[in-house]
Structure formats: structure tokens, C-alpha cells
Protein backbone atom coordinates (compact mmCIF):
# COMPACT_ATOMS: atom_id res chain seq x y z
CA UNK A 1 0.00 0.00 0.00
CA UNK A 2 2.94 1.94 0.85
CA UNK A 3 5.75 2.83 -1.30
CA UNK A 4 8.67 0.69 0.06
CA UNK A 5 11.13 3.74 0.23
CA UNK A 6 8.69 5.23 2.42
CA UNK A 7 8.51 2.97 4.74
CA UNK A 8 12.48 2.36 5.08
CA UNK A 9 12.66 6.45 5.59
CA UNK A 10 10.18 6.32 8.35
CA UNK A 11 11.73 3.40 9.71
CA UNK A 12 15.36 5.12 9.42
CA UNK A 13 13.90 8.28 10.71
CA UNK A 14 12.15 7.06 14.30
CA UNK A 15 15.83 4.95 14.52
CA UNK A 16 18.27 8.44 14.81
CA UNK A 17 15.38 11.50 15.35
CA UNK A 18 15.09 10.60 19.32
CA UNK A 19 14.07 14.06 19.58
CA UNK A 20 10.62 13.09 17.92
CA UNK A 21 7.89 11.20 19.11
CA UNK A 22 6.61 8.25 17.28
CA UNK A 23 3.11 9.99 16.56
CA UNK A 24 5.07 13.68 15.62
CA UNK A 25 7.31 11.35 13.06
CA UNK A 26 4.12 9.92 11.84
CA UNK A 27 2.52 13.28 10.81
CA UNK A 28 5.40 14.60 9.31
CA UNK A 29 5.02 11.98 6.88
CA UNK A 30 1.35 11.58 6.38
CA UNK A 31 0.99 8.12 7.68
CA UNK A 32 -1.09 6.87 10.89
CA UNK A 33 0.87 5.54 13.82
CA UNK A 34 -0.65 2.27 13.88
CA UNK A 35 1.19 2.03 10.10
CA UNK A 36 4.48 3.28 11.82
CA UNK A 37 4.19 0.65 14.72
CA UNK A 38 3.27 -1.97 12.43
CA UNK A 39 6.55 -0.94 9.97
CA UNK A 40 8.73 -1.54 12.97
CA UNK A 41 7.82 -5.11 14.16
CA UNK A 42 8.09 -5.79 10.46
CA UNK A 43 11.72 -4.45 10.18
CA UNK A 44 12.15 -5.69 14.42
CA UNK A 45 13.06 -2.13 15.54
CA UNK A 46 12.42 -1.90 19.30
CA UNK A 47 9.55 0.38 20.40
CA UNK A 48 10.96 3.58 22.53
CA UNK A 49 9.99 2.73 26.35
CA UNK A 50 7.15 4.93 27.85
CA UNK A 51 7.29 7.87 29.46
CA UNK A 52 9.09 11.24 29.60
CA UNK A 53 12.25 11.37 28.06
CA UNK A 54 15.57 11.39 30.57
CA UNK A 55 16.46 14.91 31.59
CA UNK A 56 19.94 15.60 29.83
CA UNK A 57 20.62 18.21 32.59
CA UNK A 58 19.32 20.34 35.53
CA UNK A 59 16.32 22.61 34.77
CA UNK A 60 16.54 26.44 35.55
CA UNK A 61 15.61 25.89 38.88
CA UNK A 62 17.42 22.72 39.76
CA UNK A 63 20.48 25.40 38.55
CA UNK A 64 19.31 27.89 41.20
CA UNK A 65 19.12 25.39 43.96
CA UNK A 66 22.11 23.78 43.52
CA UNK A 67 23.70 27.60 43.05
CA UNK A 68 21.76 27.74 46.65
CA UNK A 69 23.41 24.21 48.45
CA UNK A 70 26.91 26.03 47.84
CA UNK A 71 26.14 28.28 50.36
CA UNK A 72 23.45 27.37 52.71
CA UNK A 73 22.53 23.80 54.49
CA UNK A 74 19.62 21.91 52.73
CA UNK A 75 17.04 22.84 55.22
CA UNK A 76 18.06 26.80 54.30
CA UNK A 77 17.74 25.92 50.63
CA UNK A 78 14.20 24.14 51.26
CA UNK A 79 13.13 27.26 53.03
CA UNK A 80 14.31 30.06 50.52
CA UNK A 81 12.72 28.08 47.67
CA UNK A 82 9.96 26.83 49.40
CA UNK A 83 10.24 22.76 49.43
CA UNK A 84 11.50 20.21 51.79
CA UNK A 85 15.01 19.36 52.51
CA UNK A 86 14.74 15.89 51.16
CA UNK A 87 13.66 17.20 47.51
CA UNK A 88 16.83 19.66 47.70
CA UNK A 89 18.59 16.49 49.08
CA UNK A 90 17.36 14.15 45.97
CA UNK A 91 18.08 17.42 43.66
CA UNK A 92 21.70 17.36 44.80
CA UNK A 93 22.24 13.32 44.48
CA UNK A 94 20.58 13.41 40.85
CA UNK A 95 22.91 16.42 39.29
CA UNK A 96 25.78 16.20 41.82
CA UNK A 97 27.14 18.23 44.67
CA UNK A 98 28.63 21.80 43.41
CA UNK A 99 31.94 22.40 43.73
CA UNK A 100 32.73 23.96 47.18
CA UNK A 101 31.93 27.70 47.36
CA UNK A 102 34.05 30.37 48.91
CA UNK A 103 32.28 33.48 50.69
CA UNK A 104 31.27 36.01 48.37
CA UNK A 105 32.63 38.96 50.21
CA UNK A 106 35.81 39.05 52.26
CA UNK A 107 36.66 41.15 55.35
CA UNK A 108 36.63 44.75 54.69
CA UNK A 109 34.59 44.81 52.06
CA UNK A 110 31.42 47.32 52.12
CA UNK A 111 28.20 45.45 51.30
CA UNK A 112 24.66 46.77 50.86
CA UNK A 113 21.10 45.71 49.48
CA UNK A 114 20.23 48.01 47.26
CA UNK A 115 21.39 50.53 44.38
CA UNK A 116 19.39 53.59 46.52
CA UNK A 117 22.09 55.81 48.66
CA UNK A 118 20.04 55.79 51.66
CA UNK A 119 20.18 52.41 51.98
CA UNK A 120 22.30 50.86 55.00
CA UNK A 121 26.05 49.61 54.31
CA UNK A 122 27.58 47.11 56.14
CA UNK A 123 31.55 46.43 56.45
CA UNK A 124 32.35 42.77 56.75
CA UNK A 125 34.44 41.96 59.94
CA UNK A 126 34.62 38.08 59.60
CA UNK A 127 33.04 35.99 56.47
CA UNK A 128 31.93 32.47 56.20
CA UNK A 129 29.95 30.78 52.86
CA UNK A 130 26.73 31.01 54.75
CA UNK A 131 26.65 34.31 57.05
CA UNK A 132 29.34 36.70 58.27
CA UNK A 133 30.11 39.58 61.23
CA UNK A 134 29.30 42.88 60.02
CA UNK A 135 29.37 46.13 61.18
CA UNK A 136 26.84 48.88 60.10
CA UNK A 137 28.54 52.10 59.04
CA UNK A 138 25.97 54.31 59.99
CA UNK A 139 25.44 53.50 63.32
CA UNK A 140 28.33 51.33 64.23
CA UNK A 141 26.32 48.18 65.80
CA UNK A 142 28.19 44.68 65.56
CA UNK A 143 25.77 42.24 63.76
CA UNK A 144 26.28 38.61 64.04
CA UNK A 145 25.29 36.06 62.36
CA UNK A 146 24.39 38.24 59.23
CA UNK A 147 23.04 36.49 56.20
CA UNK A 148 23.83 37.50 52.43
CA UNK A 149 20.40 36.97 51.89
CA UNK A 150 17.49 39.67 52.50
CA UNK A 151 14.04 39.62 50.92
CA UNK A 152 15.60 37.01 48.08
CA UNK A 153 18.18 39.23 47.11
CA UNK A 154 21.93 39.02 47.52
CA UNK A 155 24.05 41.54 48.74
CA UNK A 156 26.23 43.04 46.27
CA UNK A 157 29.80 44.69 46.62
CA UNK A 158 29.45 48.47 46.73
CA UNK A 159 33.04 49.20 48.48
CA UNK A 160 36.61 48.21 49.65
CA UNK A 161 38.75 48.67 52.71
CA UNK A 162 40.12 52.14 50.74
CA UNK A 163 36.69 53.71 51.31
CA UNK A 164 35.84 55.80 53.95
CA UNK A 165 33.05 55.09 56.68
């Protein structure tokens, strides 16, 4: 019923295209998928298994998690982002564990939140991955325990030990 050439091209085709589904390969060539299957127990192709295709990598927001399990604990990570430590746990076994981080800021360095110039600045005393010991410029209070994180933005780098308090 088919042409023969046909048949070896859609044949050939659902072999190497792995990025196509059976049923997308089947359109493109104007046949029904029941003709497809039946072309591939004839030529004894194995079926593709069921199912959703193997992730190749992490998505977008696996990235950002695993960007967040360099610097805080898993429980951290499952609060920031809103799941439970063993999903950032099983996010970390699936992709692998990042390379250890380093603090972002060193001691010295002036940090702040935002762009706006009457927002606070902080000079870091002490600096681990997770937190540090700062001290505010403006009114010179010690703050311990200080996290890089405020309102799901990181602090950024507005100043050096050169500048001035």
C-alpha cells in the first residue's frame, strides 16, 4: 500500500530522530501511527519505552538550587525556595554536589542591598559561605550572624577597605 522507500525512511527516521515522538514522526510523513508501529515489528526495531524522556541536565531551577546548596545547608535551601530538605537532598544526588563555594565577600569589604544611597552599608568583619560579622557604618552596631540573603536578594559589593566610613 505503501511505497517501500517510504517505509524504510520512516523506519530510518524514528531509529536516529530521538528528539521526535513516534506519533510527531508519523505526521510529518502523512501516515497513521498504527502504520508506523506496524513498519517496525516488520523491520524488528524496538519500540521507545514509555514515558518522559531522561532529563539531559538540571532545569533552571534545579540550577538555582544547587547555586543555593553552595552556600546554605539543605534545610536553608528548602526554606528560601519553598520545598522540603529531602527534595533539595534528591536534587543534589541526581545532578551532583557543586563544587565547594568560597564566601562572596571578604573582610573589609562594604556590602549593601540596594542601588538607593540611603540604603544601610555594612563592612564585613569576619566571612563564612553562609553568614558573616558585620558592622553597620551608619550606626556602628556589631551584627552577628548576618546572612547574604534579604528579601531574596543578595548583597552586592558596593566598596573596599580604601573607602571611607
Amino acid at each position: 500500500m505503501y511505497p517501500k522507500h517510504l517505509v524504510e525512511t520512516v523506519v530510518q527516521e524514528y531509529q536516529t530522530r530521538t528528539d521526535l515522538t513516534g506519533q510527531a514522526i508519523a505526521e510529518k510523513h502523512g501516515v497513521s501511527y498504527a502504520a508506523l508501529l506496524s513498519w517496525l515489528r516488520a523491520a524488528n526495531v524496538p519500540q521507545r519505552r514509555r514515558g518522559r524522556r531522561k532529563q539531559t541536565g538540571p532545569t533552571l531551577r534545579q540550577q538555582h538550587i544547587l547555586a543555593l546548596v553552595k552556600v546554605y545547608s539543605y534545610a536553608e535551601v528548602g526554606r528560601l525556595v519553598g520545598r522540603c530538605r529531602s527534595d533539595i537532598w534528591r536534587i543534589v544526588e541526581r545532578w551532583g554536589l557543586p563544587e565547594v563555594a568560597k564566601p562572596p565577600f571578604k573582610p573589609g569589604d562594604v556590602i549593601t542591598f540596594s542601588s538607593l544611597e540611603k540604603s544601610q552599608k555594612f563592612r564585613v568583619v569576619k566571612a563564612t559561605v553562609a553568614s558573616a560579622v558585620v558592622v553597620c557604618l551608619k550606626t556602628g552596631q556589631k551584627l552577628t550572624r548576618f546572612s547574604w540573603w534579604r528579601n531574596n536578594k543578595m548583597a552586592h559589593k558596593v566598596g573596599g577597605k580604601t573607602e571611607a566610613a
